[in-house]
C-alpha atoms as a PDB file:
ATOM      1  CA  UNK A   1      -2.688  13.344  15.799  1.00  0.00           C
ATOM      2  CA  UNK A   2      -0.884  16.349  16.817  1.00  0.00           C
ATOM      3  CA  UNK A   3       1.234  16.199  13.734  1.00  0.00           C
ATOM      4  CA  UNK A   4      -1.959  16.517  11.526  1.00  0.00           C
ATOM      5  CA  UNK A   5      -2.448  20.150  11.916  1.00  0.00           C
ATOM      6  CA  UNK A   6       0.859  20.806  10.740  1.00  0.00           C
ATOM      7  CA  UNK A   7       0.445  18.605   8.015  1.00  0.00           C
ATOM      8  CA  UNK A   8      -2.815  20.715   6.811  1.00  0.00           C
ATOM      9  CA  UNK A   9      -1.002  23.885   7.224  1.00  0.00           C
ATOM     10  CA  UNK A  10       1.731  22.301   4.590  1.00  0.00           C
ATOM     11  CA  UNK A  11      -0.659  21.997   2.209  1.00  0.00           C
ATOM     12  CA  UNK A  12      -2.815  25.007   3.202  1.00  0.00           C
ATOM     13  CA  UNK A  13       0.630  26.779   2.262  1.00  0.00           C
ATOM     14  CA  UNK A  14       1.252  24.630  -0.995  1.00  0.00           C
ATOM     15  CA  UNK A  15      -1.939  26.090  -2.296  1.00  0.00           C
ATOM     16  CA  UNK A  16      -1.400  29.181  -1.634  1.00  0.00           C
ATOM     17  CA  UNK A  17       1.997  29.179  -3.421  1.00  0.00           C
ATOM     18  CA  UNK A  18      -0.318  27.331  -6.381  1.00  0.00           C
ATOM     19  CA  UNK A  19      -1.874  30.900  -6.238  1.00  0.00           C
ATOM     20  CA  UNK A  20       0.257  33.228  -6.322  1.00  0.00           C
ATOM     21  CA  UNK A  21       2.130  31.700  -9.304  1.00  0.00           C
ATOM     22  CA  UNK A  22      -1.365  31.459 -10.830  1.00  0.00           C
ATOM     23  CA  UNK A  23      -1.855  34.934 -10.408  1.00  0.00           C
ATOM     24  CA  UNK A  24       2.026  36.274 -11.645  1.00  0.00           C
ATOM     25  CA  UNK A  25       1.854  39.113 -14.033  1.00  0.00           C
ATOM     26  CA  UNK A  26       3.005  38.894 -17.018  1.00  0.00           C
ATOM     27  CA  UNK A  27       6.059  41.335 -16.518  1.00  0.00           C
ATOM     28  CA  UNK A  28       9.896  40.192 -16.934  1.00  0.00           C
ATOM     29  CA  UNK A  29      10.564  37.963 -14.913  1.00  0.00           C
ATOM     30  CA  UNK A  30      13.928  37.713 -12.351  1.00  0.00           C
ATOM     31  CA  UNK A  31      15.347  34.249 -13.439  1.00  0.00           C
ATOM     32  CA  UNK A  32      18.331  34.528 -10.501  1.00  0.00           C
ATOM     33  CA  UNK A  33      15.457  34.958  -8.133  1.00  0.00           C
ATOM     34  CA  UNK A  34      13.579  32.319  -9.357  1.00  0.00           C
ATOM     35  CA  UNK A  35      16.423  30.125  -9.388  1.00  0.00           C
ATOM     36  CA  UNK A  36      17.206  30.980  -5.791  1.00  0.00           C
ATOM     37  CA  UNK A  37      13.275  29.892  -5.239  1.00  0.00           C
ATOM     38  CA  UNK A  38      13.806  26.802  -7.003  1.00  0.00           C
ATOM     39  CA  UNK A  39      16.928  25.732  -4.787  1.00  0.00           C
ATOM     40  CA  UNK A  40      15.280  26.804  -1.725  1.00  0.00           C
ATOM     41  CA  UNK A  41      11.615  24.784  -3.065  1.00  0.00           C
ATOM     42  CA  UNK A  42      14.266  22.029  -3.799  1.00  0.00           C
ATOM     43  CA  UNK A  43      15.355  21.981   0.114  1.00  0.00           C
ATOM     44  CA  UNK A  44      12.166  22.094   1.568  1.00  0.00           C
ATOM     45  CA  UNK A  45      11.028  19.324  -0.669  1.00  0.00           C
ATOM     46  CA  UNK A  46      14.107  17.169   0.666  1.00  0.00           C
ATOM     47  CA  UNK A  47      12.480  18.559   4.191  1.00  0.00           C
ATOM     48  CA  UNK A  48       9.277  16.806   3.184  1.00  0.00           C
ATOM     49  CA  UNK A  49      10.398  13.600   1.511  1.00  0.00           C
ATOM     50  CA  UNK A  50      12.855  13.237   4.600  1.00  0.00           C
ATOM     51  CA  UNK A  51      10.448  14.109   7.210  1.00  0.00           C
ATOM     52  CA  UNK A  52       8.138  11.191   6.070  1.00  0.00           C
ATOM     53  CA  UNK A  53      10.475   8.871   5.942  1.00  0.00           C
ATOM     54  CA  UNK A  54      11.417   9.170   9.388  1.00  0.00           C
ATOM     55  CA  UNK A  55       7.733   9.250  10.614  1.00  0.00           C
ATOM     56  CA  UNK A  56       7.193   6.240   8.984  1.00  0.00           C
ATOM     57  CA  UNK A  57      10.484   4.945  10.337  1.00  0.00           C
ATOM     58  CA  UNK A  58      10.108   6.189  13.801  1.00  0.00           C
ATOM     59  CA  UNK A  59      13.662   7.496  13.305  1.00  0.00           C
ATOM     60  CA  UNK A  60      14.647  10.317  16.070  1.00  0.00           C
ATOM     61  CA  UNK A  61      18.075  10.845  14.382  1.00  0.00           C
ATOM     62  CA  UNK A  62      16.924  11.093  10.846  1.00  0.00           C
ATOM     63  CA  UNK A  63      14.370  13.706  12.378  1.00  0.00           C
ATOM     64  CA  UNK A  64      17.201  15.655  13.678  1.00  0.00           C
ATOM     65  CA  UNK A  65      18.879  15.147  10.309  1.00  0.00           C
ATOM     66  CA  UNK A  66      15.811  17.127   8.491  1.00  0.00           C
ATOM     67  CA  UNK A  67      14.998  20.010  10.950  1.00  0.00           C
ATOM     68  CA  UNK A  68      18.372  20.928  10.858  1.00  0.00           C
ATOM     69  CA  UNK A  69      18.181  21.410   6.996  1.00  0.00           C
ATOM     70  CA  UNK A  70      15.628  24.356   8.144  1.00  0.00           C
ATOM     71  CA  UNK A  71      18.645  26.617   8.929  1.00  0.00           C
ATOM     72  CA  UNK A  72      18.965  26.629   5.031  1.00  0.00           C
ATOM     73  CA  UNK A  73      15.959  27.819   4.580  1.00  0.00           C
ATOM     74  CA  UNK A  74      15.947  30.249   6.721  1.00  0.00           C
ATOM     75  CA  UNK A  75      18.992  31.649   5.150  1.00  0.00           C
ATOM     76  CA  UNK A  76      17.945  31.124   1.637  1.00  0.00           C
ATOM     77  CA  UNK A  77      14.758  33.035   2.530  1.00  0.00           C
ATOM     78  CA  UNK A  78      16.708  36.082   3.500  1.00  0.00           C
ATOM     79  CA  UNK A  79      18.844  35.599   0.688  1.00  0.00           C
ATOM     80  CA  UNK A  80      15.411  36.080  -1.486  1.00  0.00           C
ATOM     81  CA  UNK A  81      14.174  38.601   0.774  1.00  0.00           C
ATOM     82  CA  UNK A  82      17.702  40.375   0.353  1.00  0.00           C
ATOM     83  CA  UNK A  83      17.770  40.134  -3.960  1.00  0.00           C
ATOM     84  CA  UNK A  84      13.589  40.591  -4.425  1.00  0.00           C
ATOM     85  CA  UNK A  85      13.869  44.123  -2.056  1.00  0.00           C
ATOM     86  CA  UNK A  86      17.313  44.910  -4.352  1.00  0.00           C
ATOM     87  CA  UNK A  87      15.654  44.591  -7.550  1.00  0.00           C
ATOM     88  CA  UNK A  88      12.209  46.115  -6.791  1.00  0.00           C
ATOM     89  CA  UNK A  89      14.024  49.326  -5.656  1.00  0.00           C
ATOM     90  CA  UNK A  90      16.461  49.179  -8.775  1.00  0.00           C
ATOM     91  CA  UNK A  91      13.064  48.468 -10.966  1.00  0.00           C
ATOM     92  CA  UNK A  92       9.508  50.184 -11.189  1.00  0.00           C
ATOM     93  CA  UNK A  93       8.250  47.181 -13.210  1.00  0.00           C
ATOM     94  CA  UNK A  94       9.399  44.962  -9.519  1.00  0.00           C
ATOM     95  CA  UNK A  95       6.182  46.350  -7.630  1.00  0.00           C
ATOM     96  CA  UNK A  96       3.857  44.143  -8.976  1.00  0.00           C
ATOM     97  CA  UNK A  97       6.203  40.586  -9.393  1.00  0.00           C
ATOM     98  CA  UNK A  98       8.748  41.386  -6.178  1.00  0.00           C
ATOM     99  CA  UNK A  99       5.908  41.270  -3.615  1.00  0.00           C
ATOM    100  CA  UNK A 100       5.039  37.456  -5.333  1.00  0.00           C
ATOM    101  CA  UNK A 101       8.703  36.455  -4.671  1.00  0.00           C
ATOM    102  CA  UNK A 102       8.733  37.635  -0.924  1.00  0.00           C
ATOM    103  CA  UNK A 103       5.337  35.504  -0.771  1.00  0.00           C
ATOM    104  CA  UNK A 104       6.479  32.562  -1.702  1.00  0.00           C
ATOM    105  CA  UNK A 105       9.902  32.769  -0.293  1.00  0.00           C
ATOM    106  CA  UNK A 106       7.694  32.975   3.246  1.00  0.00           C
ATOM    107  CA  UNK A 107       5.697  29.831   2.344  1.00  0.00           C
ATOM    108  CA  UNK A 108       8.439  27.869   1.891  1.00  0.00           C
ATOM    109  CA  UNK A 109      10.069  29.318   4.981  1.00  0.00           C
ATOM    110  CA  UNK A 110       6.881  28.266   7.122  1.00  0.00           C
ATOM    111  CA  UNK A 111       6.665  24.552   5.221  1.00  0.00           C
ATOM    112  CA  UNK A 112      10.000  24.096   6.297  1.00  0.00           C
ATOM    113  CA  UNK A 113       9.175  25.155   9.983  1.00  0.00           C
ATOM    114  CA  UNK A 114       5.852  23.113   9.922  1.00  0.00           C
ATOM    115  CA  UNK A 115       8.379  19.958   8.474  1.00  0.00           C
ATOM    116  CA  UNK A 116      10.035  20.870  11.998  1.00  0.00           C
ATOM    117  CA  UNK A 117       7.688  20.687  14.092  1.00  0.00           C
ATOM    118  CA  UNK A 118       6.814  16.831  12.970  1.00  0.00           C
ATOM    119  CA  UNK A 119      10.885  16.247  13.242  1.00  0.00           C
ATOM    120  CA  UNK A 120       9.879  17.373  17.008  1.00  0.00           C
ATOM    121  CA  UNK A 121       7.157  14.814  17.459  1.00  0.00           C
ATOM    122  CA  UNK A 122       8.931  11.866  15.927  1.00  0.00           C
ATOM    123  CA  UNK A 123      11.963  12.351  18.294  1.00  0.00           C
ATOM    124  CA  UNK A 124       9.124  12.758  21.250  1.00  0.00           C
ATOM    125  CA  UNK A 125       8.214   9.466  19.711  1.00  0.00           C
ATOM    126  CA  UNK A 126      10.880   7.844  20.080  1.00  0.00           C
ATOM    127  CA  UNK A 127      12.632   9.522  22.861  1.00  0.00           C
ATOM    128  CA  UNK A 128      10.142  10.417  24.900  1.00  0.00           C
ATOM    129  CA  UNK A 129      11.346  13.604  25.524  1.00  0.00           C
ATOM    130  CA  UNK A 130      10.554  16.452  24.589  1.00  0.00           C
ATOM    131  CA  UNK A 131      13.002  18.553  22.392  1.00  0.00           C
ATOM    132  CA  UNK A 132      12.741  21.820  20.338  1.00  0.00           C
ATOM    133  CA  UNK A 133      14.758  22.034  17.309  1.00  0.00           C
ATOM    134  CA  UNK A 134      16.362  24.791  15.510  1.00  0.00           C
ATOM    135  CA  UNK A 135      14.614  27.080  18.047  1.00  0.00           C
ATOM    136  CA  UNK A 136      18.267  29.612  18.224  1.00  0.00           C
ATOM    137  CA  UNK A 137      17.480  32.844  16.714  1.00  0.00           C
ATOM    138  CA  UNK A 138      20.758  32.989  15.215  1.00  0.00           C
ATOM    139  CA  UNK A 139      19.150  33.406  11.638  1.00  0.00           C
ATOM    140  CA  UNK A 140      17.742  36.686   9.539  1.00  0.00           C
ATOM    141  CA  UNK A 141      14.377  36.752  10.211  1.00  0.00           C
ATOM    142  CA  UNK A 142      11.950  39.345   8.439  1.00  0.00           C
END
C-alpha cells in the first residue's frame, strides 16, 4: 500500500513531462540535449520495467540491482543541467526551450528516486529490514 503513493507520483510526473513537451516552442531545438534526455528517459524506463519485475518477483537483490541504476540518473541529470545552462547562456533563443530541458531532466530525476523508494519496500519485503538505498550524497545535486 505504501508503494502506491509513489506509484501515483510516477505518473503524476509522466504527465507532467506529457506537458511540457506539449507546450515546447517552436524554436531550434538542441538535438545533443535531447539525446542526452533520451538516454537518461531510456534508464529510468529500465528503472521502471526492472522495478516491477522485482515487485512482482519479491526479489530483494534485483531491487538492489535497479536503485542502484539511480546513480545514473543522477549524474545524467547534472550532465543536462550542466549542457541546457551552457547553451542558454551561449543562446538568447535558449530562454524559452532551456528551462523545458531542466524540467524534464528533474522529472526523470524524481521517477527514478520514486522507482527507489519501491526497490526499498520490496527488499523490506523480503528482508524484513529496513534499508535505504542510494541515500550517499556523493552525486551533483541542483
Amino acid at each position: 500500500m505504501k508503494s502506491s503513493s509513489d506509484l501515483e507520483r510516477i505518473g503524476d510526473h509522466a504527465v507532467a513531462i506529457a506537458k511540457v513537451t506539449l507546450r515546447m516552442p517552436d524554436t531550434p531545438r538542441v538535438f545533443a540535449i535531447e539525446s542526452q534526455i533520451g538516454a537518461m528517459f531510456a534508464v529510468v524506463r529500465q528503472m521502471q520495467d526492472g522495478v516491477l519485475d522485482a515487485y512482482v518477483h519479491v526479489d530483494a537483490h534485483g531491487a538492489r540491482r535497479v536503485a542502484a541504476r539511480d546513480h545514473r540518473v543522477n549524474r545524467d541529470k547534472t550532465a543536462i543541467y550542466r549542457a541546457s545552462l551552457e547553451w542558454m547562456l551561449q543562446n538568447q533563443d535558449a530562454v524559452e526551450l532551456g528551462p523545458d530541458y531542466l524540467q524534464v531532466a528533474t522529472y526523470l530525476e524524481r521517477i527514478a528516486d520514486y522507482a527507489t523508494n519501491v526497490c526499498e519496500r520490496i527488499v523490506y519485503l523480503q528482508t524484513g529490514k529496513v534499508v535505504e538505498l542510494n541515500s550517499s550524497t556523493d552525486d551533483d545535486d541542483f
